[in-house]
C-alpha atoms as a PDB file:
ATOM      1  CA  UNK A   1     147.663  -5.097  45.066  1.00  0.00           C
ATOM      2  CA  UNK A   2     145.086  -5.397  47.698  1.00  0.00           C
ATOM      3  CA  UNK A   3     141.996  -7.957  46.125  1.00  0.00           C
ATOM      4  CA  UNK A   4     139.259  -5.140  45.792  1.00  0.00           C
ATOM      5  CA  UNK A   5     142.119  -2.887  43.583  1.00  0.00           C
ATOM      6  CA  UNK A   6     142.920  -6.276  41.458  1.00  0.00           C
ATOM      7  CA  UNK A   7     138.820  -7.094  41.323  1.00  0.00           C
ATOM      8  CA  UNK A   8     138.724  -3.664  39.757  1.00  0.00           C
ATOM      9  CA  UNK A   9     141.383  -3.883  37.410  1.00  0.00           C
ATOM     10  CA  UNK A  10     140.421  -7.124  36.692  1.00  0.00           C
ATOM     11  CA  UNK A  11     136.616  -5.552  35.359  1.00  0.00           C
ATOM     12  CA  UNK A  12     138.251  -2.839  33.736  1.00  0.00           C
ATOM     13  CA  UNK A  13     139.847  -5.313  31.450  1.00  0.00           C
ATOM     14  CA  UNK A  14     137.028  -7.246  30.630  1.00  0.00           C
ATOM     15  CA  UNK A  15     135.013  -3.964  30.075  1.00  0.00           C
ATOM     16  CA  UNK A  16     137.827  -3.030  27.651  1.00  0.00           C
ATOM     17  CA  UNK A  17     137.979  -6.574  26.379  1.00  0.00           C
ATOM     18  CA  UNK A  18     133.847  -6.549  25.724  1.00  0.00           C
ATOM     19  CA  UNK A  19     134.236  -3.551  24.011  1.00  0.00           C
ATOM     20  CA  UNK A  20     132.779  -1.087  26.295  1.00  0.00           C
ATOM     21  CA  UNK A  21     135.921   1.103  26.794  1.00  0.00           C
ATOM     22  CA  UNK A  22     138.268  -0.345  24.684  1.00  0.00           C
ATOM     23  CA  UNK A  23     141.729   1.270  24.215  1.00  0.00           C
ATOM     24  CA  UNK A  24     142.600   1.788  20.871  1.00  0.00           C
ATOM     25  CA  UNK A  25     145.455  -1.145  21.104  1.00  0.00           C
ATOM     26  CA  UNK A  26     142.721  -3.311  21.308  1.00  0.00           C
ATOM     27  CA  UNK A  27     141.603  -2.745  18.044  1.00  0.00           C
ATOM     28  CA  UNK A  28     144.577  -4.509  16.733  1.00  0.00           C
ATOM     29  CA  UNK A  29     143.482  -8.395  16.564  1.00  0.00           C
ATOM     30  CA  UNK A  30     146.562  -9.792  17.952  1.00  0.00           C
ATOM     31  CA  UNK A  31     146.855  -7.644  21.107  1.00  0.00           C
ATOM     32  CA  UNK A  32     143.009  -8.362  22.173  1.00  0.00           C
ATOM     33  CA  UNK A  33     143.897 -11.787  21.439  1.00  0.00           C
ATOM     34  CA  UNK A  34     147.135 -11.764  23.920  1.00  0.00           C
ATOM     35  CA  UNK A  35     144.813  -9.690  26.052  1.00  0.00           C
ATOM     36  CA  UNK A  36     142.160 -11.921  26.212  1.00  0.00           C
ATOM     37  CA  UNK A  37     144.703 -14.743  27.278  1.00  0.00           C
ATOM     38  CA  UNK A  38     146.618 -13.300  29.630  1.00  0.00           C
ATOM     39  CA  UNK A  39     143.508 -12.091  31.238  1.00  0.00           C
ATOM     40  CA  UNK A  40     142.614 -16.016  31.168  1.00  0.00           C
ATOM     41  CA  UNK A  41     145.733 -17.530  32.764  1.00  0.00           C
ATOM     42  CA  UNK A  42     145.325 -14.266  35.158  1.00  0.00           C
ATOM     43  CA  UNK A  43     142.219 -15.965  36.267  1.00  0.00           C
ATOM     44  CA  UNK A  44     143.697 -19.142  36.617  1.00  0.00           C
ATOM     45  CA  UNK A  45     146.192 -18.082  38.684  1.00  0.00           C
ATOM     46  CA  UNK A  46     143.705 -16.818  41.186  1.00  0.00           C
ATOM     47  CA  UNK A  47     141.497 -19.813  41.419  1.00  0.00           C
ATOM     48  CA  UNK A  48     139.167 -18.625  39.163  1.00  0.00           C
ATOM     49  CA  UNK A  49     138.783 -21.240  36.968  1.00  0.00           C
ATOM     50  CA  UNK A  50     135.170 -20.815  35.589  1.00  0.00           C
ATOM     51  CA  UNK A  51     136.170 -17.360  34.072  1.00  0.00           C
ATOM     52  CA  UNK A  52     139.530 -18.347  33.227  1.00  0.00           C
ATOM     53  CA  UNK A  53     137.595 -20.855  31.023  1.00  0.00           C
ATOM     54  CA  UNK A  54     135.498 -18.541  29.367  1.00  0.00           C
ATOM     55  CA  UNK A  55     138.190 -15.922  29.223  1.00  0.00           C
ATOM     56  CA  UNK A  56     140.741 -18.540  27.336  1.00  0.00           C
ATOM     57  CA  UNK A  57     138.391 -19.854  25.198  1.00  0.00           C
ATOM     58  CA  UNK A  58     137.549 -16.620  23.566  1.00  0.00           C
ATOM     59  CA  UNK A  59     141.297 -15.659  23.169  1.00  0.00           C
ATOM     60  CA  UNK A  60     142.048 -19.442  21.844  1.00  0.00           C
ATOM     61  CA  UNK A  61     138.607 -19.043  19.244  1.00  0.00           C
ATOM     62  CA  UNK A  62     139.359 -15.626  17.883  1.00  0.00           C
ATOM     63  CA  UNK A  63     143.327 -16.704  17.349  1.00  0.00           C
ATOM     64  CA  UNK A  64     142.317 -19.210  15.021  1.00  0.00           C
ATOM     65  CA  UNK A  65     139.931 -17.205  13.201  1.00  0.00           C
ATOM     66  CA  UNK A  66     142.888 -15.143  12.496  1.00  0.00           C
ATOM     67  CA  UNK A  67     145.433 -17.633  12.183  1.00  0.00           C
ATOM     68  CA  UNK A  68     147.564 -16.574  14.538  1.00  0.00           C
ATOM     69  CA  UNK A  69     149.152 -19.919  15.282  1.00  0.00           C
ATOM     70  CA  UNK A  70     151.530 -18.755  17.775  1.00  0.00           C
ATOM     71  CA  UNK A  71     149.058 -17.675  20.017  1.00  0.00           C
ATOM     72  CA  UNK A  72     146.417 -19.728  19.368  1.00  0.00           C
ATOM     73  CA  UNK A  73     149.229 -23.087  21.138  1.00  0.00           C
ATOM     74  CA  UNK A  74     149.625 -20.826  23.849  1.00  0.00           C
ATOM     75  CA  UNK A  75     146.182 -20.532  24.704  1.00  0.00           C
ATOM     76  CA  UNK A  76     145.499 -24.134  24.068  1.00  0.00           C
ATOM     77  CA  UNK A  77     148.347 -24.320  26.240  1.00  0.00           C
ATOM     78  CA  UNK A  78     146.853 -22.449  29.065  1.00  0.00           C
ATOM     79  CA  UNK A  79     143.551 -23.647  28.464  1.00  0.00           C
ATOM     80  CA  UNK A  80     144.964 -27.438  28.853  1.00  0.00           C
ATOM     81  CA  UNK A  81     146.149 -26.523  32.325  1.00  0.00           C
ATOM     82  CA  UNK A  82     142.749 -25.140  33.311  1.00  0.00           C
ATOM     83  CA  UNK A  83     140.901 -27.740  32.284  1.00  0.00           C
ATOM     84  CA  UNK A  84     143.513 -30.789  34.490  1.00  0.00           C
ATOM     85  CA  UNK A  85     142.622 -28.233  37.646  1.00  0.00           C
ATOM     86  CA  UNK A  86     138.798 -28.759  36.947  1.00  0.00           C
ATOM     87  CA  UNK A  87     139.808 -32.749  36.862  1.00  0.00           C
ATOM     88  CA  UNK A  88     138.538 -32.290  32.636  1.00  0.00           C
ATOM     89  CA  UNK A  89     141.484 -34.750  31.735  1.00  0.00           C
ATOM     90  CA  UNK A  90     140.295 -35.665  28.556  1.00  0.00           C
ATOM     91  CA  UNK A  91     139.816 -32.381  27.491  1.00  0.00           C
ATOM     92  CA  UNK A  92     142.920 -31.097  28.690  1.00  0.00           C
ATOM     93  CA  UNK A  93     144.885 -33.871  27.071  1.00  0.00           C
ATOM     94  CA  UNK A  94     143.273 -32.783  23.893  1.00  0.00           C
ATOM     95  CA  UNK A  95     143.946 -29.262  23.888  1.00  0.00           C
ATOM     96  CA  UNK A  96     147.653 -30.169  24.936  1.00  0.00           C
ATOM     97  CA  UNK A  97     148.075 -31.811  21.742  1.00  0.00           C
ATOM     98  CA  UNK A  98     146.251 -29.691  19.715  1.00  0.00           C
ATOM     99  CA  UNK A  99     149.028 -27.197  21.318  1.00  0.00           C
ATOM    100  CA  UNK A 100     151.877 -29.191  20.536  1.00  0.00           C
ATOM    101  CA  UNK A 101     150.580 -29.621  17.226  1.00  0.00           C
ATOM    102  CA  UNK A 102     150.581 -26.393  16.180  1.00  0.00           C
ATOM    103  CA  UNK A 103     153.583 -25.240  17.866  1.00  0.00           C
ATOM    104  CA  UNK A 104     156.231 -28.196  16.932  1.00  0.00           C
ATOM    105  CA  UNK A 105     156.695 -26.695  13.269  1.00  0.00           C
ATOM    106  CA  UNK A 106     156.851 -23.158  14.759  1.00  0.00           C
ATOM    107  CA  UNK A 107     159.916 -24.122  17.150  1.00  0.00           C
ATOM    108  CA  UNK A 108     162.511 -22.862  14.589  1.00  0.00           C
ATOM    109  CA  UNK A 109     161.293 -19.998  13.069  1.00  0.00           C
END
């Protein structure tokens, strides 16, 4: 995908994810959520570590709102990577084991 095809995709799904066009998946809590992350680590994986930030954040925010454990670890997860690239030890350290936390008693299920 050549980078002005991916820029576009990439503002399609934050239009969707704003709410602007949203498809009607999105309406369903969990798959914005998964949306919203993957569209985070997305942005990490390009460098973009600002958005990936913001982009993370929301997905990790509006998991726990919703209790959606599962997801919320992986985003915390995700988010603890982000924030070790942008030399925020301390912060990533703390979302790692907020991560671990809640994904240790979900291991067996």
């Amino acid at each position: 995908m050549t980078g002005r095809r991916l820029e576009r995709a990439l503002s399609e799904a934050i239009a969707d994810l704003a709410g602007t066009s949203a498809p009607d998946y999105l309406d369903d809590i969990l798959e914005r959520c998964k949306a919203r992350i993957n569209l985070g680590q997305t942005f990490a994986d390009l460098g973009q570590l600002r958005t990936a930030t913001q982009n993370l954040t929301a997905g990790v925010e509006e998991a726990m709102r919703h209790r959606l454990d599962r997801l919320t670890a992986i985003g915390l997860s995700h988010l603890a990577v982000v924030c070790f690239k942008q030399g925020r030890d301390a912060q990533a350290e703390r979302h790692a084991m907020q991560s671990n936390k809640l994904a240790r008693p979900l291991e067996h299920k």
